[in-house]
N, C-alpha and C. Protein backbone atom coordinates (compact mmCIF):
# COMPACT_ATOMS: atom_id res chain seq x y z
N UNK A 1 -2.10 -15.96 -5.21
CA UNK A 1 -1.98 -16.32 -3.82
C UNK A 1 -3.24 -15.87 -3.09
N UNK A 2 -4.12 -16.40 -2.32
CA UNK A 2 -5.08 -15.96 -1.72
C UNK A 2 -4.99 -16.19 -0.32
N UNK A 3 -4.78 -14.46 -0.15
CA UNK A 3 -4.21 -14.13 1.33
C UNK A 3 -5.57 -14.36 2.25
N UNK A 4 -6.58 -14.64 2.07
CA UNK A 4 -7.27 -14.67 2.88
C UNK A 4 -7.95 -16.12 3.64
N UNK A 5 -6.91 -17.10 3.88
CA UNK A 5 -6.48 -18.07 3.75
C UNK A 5 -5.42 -18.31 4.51
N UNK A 6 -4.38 -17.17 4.90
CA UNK A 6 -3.28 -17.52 5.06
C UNK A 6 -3.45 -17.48 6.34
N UNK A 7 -4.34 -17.11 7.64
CA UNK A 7 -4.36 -17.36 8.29
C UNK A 7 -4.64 -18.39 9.14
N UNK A 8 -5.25 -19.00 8.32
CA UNK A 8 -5.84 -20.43 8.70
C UNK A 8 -7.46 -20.55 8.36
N UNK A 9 -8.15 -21.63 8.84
CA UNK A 9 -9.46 -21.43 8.24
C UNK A 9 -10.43 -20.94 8.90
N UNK A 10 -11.03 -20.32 8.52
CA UNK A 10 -11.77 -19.28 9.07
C UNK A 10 -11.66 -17.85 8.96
N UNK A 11 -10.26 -17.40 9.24
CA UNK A 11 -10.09 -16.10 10.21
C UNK A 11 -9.36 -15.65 8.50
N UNK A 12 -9.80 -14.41 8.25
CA UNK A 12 -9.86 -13.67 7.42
C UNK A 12 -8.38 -12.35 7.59
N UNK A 13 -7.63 -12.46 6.75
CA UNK A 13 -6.19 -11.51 6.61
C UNK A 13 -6.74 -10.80 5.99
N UNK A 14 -6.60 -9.36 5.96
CA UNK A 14 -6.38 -8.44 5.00
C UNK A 14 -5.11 -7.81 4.28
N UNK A 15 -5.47 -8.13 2.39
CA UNK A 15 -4.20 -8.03 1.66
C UNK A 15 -3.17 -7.49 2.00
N UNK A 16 -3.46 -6.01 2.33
CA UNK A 16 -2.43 -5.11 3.34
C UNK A 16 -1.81 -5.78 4.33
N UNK A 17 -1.94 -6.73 5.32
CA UNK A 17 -1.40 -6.89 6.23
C UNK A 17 -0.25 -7.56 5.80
N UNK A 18 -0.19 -7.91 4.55
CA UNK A 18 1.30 -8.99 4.26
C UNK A 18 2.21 -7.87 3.71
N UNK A 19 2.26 -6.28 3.65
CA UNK A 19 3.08 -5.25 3.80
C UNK A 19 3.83 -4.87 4.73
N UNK A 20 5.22 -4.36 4.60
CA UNK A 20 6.12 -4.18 5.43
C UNK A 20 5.49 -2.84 5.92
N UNK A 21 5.74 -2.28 7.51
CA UNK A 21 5.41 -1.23 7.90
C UNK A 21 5.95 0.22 6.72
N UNK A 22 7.12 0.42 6.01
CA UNK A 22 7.40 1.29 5.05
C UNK A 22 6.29 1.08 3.70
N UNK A 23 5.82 0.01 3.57
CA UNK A 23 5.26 -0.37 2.12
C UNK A 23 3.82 0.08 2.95
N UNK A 24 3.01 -0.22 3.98
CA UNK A 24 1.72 0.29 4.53
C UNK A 24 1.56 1.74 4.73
N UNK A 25 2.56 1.98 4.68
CA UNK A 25 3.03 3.82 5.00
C UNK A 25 2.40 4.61 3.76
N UNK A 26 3.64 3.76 2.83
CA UNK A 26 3.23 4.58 1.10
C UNK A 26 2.13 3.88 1.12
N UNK A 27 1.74 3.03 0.89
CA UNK A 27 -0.10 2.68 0.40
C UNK A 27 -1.03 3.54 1.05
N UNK A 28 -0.88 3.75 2.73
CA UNK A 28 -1.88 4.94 3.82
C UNK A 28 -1.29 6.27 2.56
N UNK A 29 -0.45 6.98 2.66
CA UNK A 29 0.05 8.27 2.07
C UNK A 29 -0.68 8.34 -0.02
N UNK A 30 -0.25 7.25 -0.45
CA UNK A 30 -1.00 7.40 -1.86
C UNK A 30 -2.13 7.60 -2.20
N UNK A 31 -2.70 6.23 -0.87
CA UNK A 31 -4.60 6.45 -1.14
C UNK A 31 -5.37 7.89 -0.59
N UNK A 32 -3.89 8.54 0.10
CA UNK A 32 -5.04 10.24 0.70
C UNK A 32 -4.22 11.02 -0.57
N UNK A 33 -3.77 10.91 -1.84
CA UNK A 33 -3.59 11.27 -2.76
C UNK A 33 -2.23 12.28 -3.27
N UNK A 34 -1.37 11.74 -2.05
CA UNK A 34 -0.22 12.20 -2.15
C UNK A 34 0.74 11.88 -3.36
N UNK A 35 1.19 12.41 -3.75
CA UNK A 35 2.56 12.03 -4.84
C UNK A 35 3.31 11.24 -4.65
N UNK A 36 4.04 10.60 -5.70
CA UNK A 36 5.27 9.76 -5.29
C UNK A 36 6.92 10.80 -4.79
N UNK A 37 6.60 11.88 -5.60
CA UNK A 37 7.40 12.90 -5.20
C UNK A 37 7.48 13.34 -3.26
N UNK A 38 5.71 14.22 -3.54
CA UNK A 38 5.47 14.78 -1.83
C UNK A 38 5.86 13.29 -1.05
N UNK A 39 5.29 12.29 -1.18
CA UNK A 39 6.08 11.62 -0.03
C UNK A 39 7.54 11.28 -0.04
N UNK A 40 8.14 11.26 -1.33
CA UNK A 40 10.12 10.66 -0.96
C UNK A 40 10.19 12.17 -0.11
N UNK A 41 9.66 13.90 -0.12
CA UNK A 41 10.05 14.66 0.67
C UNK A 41 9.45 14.68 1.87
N UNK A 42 8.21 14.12 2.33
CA UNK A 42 8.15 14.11 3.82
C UNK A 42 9.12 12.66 4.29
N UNK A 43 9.12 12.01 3.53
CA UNK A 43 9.70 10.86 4.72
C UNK A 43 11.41 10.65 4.56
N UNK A 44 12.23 11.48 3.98
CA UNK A 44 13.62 12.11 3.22
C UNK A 44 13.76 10.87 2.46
N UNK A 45 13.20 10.14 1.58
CA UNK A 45 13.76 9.11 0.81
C UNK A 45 13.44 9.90 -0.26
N UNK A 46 14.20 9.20 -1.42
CA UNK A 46 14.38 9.53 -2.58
C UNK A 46 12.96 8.94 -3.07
N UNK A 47 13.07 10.02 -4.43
CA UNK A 47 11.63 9.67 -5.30
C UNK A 47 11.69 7.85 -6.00
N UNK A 48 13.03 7.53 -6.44
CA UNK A 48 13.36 6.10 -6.94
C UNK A 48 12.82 4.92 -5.56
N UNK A 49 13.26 5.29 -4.68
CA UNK A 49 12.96 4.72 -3.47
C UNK A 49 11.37 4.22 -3.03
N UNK A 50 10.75 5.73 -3.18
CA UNK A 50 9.48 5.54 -3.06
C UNK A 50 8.92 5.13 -4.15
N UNK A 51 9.28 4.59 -5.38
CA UNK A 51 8.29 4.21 -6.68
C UNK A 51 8.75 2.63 -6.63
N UNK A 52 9.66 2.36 -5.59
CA UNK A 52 10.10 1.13 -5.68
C UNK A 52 9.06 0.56 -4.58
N UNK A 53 8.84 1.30 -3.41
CA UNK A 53 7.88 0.83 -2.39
C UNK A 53 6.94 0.49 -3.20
N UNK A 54 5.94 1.84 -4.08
CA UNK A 54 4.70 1.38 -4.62
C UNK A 54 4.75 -0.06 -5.64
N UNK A 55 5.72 0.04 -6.19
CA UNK A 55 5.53 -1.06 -6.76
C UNK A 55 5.48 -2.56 -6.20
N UNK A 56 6.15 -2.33 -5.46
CA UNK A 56 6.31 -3.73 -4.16
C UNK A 56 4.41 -3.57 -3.55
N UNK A 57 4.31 -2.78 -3.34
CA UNK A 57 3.05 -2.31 -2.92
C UNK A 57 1.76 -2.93 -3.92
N UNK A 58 2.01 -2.86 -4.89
CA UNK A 58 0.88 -3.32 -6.44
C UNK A 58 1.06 -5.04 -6.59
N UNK A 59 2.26 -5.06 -6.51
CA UNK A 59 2.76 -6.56 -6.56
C UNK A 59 2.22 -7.61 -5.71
N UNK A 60 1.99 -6.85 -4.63
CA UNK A 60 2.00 -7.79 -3.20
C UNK A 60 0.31 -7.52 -3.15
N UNK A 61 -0.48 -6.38 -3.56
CA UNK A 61 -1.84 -6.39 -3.55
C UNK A 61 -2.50 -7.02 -4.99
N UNK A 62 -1.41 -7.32 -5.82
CA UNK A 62 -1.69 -7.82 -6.97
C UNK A 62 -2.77 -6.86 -8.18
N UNK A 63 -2.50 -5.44 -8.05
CA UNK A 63 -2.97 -4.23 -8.83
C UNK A 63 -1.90 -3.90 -9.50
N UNK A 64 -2.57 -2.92 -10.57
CA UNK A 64 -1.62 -2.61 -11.33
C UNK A 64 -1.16 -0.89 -11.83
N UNK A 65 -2.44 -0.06 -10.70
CA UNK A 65 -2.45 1.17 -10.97
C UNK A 65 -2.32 2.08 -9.77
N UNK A 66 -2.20 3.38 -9.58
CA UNK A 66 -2.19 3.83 -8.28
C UNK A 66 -3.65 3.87 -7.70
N UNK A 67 -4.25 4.48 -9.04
CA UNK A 67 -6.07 4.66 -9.15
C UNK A 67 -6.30 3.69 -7.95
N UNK A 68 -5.85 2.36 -8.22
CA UNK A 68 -6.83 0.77 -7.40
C UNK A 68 -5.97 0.87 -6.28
N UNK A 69 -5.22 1.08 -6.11
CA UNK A 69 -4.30 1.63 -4.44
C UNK A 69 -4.98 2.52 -3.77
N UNK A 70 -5.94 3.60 -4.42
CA UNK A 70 -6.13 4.66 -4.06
C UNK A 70 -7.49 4.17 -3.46
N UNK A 71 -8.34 3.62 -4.62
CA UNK A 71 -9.22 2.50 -4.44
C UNK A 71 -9.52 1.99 -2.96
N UNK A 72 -8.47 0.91 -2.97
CA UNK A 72 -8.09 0.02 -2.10
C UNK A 72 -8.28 0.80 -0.56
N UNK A 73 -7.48 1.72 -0.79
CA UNK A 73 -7.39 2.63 0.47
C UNK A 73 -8.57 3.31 0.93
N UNK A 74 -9.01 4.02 0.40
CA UNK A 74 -10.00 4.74 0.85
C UNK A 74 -11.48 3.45 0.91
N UNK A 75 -11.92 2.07 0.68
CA UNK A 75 -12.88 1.25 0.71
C UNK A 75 -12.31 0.93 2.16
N UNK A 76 -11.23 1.10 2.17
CA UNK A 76 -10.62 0.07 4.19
C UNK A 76 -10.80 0.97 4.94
N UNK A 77 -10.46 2.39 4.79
CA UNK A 77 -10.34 3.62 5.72
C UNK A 77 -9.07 3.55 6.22
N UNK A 78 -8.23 3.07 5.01
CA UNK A 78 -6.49 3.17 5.56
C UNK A 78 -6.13 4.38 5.25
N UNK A 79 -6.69 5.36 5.12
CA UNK A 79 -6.03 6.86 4.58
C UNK A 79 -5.23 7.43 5.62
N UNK A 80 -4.29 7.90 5.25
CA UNK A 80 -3.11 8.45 6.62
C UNK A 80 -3.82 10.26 6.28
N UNK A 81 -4.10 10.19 8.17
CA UNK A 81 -5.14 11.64 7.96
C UNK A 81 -3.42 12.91 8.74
C-alpha cells in the first residue's frame, strides 16, 4: 500500500499517521527504547496487550523488527521525551 499517496496528489502522508492514537503512543514509547513490559506498566495495560499494539504497529508500517520501529522513530523525531 503506498501511503504516501493516500492523500491525494501531491501532498505527502506520513506512514505513522494511518496509526490509531494508542498504536502512535507505543511506536513514540518503543523508539525512546522502552520495553514492551515498562510500557503495559506505565499505561496499566497488560504486556499481551501491548505486543498486540506493536504488532499492529509493524503491520501497518510494514516492518518487521522493533530495531526499524526504533529506526523509524528516532529518523522523524517521534520519540516520546
Amino acid at each position: 500500500m503506498d501511503l504516501s499517496a493516500a492523500a491525494g496528489p501531491g501532498d505527502r502522508v506520513a506512514a505513522h499517521e494511518v496509526l490509531s492514537d494508542r498504536e502512535y503512543q507505543v511506536l513514540r514509547m518503543l523508539g525512546s527504547g522502552r520495553t514492551v513490559s515498562e510500557i503495559a506498566a506505565e499505561l496499566g495495560l497488560s504486556v499481551k496487550t501491548v505486543s498486540t499494539y506493536r504488532v499492529r504497529v509493524l503491520e501497518k508500517l510494514g516492518m518487521r523488527t522493533t530495531a526499524e520501529l526504533m529506526r523509524y522513530a528516532i529518523e522523524r523525531r517521534l520519540l516520546d521525551s
